[in-house]
N, C-alpha and C. Protein backbone atom coordinates (compact mmCIF):
# COMPACT_ATOMS: atom_id res chain seq x y z
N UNK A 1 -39.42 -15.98 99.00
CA UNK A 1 -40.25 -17.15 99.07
C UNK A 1 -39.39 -18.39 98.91
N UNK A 2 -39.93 -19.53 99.82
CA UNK A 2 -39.08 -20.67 99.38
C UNK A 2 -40.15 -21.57 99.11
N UNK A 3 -39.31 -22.51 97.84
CA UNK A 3 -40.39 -23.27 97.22
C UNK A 3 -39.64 -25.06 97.79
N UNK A 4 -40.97 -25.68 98.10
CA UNK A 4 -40.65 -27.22 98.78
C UNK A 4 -41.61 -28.01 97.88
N UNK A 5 -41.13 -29.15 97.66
CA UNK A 5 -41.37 -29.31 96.26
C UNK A 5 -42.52 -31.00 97.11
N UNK A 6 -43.68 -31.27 96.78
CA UNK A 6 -44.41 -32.14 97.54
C UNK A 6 -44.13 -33.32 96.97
N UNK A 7 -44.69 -35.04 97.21
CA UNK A 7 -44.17 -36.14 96.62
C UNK A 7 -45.05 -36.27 95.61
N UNK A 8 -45.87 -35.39 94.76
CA UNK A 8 -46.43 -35.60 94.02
C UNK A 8 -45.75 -34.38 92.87
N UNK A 9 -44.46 -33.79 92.96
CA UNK A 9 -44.04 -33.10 92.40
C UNK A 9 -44.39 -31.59 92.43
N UNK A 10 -46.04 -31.06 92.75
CA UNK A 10 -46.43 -29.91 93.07
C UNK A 10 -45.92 -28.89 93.80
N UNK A 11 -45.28 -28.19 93.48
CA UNK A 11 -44.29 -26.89 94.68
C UNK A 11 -45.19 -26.30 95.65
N UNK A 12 -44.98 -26.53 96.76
CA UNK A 12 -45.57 -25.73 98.01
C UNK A 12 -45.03 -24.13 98.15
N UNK A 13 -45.38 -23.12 98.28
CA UNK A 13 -44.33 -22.28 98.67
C UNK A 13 -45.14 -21.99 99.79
N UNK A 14 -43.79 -21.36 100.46
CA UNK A 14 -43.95 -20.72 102.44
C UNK A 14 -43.15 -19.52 102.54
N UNK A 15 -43.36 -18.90 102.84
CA UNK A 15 -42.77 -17.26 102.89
C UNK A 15 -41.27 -17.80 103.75
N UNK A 16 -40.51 -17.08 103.63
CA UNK A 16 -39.03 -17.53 104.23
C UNK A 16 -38.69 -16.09 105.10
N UNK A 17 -38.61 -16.21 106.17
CA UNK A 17 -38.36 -15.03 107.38
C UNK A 17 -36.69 -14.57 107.52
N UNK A 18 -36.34 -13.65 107.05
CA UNK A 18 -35.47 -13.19 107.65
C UNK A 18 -35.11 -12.38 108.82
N UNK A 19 -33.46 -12.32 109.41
CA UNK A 19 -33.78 -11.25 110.11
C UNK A 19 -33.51 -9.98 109.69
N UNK A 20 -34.12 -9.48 111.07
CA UNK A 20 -33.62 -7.46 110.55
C UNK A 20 -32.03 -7.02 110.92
N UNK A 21 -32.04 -6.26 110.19
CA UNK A 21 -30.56 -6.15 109.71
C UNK A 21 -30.05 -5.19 110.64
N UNK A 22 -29.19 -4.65 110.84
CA UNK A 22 -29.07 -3.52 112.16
C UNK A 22 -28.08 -2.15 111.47
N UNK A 23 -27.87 -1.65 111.69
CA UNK A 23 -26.89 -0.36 111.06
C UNK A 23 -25.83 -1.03 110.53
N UNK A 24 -25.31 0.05 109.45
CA UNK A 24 -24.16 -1.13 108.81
C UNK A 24 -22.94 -0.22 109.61
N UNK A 25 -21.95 -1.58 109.83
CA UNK A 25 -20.68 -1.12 110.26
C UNK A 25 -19.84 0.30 109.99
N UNK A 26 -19.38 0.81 110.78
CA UNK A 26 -18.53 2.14 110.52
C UNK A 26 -17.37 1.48 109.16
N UNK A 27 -17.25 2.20 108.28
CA UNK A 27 -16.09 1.90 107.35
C UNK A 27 -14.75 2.43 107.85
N UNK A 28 -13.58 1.18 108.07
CA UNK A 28 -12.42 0.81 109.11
C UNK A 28 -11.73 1.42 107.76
N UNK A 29 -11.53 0.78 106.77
CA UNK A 29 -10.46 1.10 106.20
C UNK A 29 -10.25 2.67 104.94
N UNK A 30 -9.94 2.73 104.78
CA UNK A 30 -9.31 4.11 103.98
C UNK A 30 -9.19 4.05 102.44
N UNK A 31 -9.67 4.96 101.77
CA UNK A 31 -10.32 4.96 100.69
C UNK A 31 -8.63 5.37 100.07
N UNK A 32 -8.49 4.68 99.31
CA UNK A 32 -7.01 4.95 98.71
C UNK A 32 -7.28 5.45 97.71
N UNK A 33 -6.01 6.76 97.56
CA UNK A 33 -5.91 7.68 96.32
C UNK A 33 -5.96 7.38 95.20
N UNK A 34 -5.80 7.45 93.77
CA UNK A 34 -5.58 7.27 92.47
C UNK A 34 -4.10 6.70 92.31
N UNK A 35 -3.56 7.58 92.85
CA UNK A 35 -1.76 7.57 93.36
C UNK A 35 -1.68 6.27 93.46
N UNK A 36 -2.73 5.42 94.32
CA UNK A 36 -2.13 3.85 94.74
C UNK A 36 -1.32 3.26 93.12
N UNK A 37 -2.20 3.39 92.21
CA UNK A 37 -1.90 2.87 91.11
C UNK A 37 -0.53 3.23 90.56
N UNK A 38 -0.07 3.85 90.74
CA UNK A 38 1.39 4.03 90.62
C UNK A 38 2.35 3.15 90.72
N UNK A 39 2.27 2.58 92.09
CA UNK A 39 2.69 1.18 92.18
C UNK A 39 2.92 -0.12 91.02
N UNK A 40 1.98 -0.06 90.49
CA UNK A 40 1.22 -1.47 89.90
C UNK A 40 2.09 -1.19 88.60
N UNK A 41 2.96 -2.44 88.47
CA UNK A 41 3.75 -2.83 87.42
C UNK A 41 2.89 -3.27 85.96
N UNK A 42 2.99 -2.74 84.91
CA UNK A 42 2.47 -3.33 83.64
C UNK A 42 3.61 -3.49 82.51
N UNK A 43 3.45 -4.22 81.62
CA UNK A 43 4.12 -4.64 80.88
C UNK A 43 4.04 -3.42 79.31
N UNK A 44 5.06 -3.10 78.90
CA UNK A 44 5.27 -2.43 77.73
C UNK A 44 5.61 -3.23 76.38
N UNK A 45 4.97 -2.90 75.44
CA UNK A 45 5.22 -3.63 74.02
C UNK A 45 5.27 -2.54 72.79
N UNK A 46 6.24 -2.51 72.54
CA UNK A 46 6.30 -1.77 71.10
C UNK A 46 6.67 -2.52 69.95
N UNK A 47 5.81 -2.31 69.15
CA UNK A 47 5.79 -3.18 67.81
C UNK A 47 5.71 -1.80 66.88
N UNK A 48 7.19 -2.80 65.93
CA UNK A 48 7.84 -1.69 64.84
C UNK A 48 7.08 -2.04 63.17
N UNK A 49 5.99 -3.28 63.36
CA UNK A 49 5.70 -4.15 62.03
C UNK A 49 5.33 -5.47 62.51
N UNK A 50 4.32 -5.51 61.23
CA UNK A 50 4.12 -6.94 61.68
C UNK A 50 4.21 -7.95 60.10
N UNK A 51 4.07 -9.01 60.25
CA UNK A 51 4.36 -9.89 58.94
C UNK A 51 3.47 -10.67 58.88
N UNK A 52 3.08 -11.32 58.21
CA UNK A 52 1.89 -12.90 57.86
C UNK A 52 2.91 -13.78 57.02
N UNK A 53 3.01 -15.00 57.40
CA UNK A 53 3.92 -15.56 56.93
C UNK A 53 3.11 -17.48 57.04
N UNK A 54 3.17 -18.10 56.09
CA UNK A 54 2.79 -19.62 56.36
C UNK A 54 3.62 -20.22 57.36
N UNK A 55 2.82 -21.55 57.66
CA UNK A 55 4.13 -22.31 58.78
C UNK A 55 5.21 -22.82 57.80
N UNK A 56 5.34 -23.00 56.30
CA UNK A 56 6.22 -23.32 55.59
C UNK A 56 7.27 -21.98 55.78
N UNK A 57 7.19 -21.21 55.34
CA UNK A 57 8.00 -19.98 55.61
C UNK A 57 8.44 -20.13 57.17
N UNK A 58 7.49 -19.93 58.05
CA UNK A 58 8.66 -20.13 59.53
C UNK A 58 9.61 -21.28 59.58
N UNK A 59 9.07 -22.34 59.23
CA UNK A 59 9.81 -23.91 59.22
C UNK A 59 11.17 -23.08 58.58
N UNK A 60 11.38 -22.57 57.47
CA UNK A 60 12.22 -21.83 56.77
C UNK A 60 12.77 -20.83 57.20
N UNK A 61 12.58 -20.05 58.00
CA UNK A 61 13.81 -19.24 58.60
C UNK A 61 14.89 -19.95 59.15
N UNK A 62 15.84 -19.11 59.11
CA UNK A 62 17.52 -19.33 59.26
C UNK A 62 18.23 -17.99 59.70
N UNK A 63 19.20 -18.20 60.90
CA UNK A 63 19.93 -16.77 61.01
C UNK A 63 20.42 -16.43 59.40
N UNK A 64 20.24 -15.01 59.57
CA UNK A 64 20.30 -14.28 58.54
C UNK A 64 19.09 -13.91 57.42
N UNK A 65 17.77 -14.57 57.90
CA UNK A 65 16.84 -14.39 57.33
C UNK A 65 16.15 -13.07 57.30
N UNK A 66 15.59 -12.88 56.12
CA UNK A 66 15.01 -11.20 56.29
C UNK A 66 13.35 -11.45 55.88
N UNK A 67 12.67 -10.91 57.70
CA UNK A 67 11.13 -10.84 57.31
C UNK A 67 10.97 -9.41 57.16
N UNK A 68 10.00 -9.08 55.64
CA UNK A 68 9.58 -8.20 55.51
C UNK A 68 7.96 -7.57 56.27
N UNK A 69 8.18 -6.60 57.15
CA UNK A 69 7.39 -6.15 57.64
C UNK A 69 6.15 -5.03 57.20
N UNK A 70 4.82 -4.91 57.21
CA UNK A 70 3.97 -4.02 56.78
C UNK A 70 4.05 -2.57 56.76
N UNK A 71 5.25 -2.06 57.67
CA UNK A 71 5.34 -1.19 57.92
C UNK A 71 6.57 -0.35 56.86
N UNK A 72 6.63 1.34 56.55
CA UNK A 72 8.08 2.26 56.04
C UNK A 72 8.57 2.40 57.38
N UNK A 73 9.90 2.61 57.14
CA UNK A 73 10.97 3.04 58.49
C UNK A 73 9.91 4.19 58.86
N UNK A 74 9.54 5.49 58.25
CA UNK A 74 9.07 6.00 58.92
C UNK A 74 7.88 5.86 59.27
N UNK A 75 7.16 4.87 59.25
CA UNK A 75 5.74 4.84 60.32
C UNK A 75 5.90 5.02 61.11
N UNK A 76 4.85 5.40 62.31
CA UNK A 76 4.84 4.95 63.75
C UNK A 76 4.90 3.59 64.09
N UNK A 77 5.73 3.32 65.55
CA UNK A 77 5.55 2.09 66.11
C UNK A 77 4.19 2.26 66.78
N UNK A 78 3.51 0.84 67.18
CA UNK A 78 2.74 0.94 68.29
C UNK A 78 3.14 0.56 69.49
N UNK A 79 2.38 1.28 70.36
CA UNK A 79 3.01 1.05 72.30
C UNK A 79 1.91 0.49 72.78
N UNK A 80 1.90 -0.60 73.45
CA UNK A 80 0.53 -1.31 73.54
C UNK A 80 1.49 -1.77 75.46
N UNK A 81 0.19 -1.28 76.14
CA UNK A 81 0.42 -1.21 77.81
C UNK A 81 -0.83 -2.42 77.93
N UNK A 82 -0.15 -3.63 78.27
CA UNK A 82 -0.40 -4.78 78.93
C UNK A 82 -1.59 -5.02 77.92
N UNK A 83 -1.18 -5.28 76.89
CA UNK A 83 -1.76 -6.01 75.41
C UNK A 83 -2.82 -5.05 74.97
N UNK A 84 -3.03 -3.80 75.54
CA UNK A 84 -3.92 -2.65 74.72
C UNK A 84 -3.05 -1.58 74.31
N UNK A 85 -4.00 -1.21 72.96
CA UNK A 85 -3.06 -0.30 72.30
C UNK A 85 -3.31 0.95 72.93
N UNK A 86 -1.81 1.90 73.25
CA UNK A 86 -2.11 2.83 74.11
C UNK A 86 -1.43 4.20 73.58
N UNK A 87 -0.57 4.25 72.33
CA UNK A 87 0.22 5.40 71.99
C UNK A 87 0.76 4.81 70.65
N UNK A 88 1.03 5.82 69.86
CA UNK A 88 1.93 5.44 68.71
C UNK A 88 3.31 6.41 68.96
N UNK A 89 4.30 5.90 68.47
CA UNK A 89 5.69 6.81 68.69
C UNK A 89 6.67 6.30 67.74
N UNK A 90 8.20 6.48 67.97
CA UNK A 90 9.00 6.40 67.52
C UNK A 90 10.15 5.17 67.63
N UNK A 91 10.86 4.43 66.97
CA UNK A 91 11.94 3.14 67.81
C UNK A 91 12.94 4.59 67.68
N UNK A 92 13.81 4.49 68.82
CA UNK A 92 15.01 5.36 68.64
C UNK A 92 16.33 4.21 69.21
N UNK A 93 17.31 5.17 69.22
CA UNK A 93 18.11 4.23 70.28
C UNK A 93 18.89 5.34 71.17
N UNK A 94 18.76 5.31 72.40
CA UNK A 94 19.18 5.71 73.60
C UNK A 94 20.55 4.92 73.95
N UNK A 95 21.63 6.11 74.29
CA UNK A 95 22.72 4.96 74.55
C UNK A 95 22.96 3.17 74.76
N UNK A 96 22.63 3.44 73.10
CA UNK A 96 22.70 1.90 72.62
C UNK A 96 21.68 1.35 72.71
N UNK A 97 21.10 1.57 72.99
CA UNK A 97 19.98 0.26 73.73
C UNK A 97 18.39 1.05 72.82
N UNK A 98 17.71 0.14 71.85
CA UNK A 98 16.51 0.57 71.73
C UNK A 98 15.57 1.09 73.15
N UNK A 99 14.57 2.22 72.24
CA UNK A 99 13.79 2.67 73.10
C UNK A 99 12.51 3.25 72.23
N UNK A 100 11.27 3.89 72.83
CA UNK A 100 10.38 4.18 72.05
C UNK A 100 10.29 5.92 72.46
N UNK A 101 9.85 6.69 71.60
CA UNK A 101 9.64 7.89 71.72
C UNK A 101 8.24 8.01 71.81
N UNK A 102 7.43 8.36 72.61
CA UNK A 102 6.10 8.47 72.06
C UNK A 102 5.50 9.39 71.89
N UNK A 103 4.58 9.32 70.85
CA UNK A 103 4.05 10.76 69.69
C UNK A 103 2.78 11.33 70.01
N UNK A 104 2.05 10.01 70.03
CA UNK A 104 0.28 10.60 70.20
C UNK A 104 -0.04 9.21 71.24
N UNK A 105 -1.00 9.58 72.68
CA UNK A 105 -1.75 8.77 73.14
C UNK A 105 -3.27 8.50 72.16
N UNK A 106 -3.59 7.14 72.41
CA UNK A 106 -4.58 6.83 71.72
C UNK A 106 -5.65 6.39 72.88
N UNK A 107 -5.95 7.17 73.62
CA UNK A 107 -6.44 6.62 74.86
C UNK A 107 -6.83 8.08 75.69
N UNK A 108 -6.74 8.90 74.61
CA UNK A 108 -7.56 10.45 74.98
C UNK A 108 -7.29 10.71 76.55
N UNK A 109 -5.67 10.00 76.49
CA UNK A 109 -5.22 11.17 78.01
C UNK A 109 -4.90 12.41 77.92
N UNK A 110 -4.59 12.50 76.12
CA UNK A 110 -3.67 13.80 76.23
C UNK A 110 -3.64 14.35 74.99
């Protein structure tokens, strides 16, 4: 229905005609696998601890400063895939270079 509104403010309504619609188009393109997603780059974050600290305390850091973190060496880190938490695991180091081991998905893949 379409409503037309008269100069005395009172809404007229008038039925509004469409047309008829005809078969819908054959579908051209191709239903892509799961696989596509493979592709698609996301970002990794592992956090070993976290701290609460005032802006007086940051103003106050200095190389050589030590923030104490919530976490024991042996907790789990968290692995958080493009800012959701997605696994807990391990910090290790892989020829030299930190890396994460991971322990348990939290995301009931596995």
């Amino acid at each position: 229905m379409h409503r037309d509104h008269t100069l005395a403010g009172e809404p007229t309504v008038s039925p509004v005609v469409l047309p008829e619609l005809g078969p819908a188009a054959p579908r051209t393109e191709a239903v892509r696998p799961v696989s596509a997603l493979d592709e698609v780059p996301v970002t990794i974050s592992v956090v070993a601890g976290r701290a609460r600290l005032t802006m007086g305390a940051v103003e106050r850091l200095e190389p050589g400063s030590i923030v104490e973190l919530d976490r024991l060496p042996e907790d789990a880190a968290e692995v958080f895939v493009n800012g959701v938490l997605a696994a807990t695991g391990d910090v290790v180091v892989v020829d030299g270079v930190l890396a994460a081991r991971i322990g348990e998905f939290r995301t009931g893949r596995r």
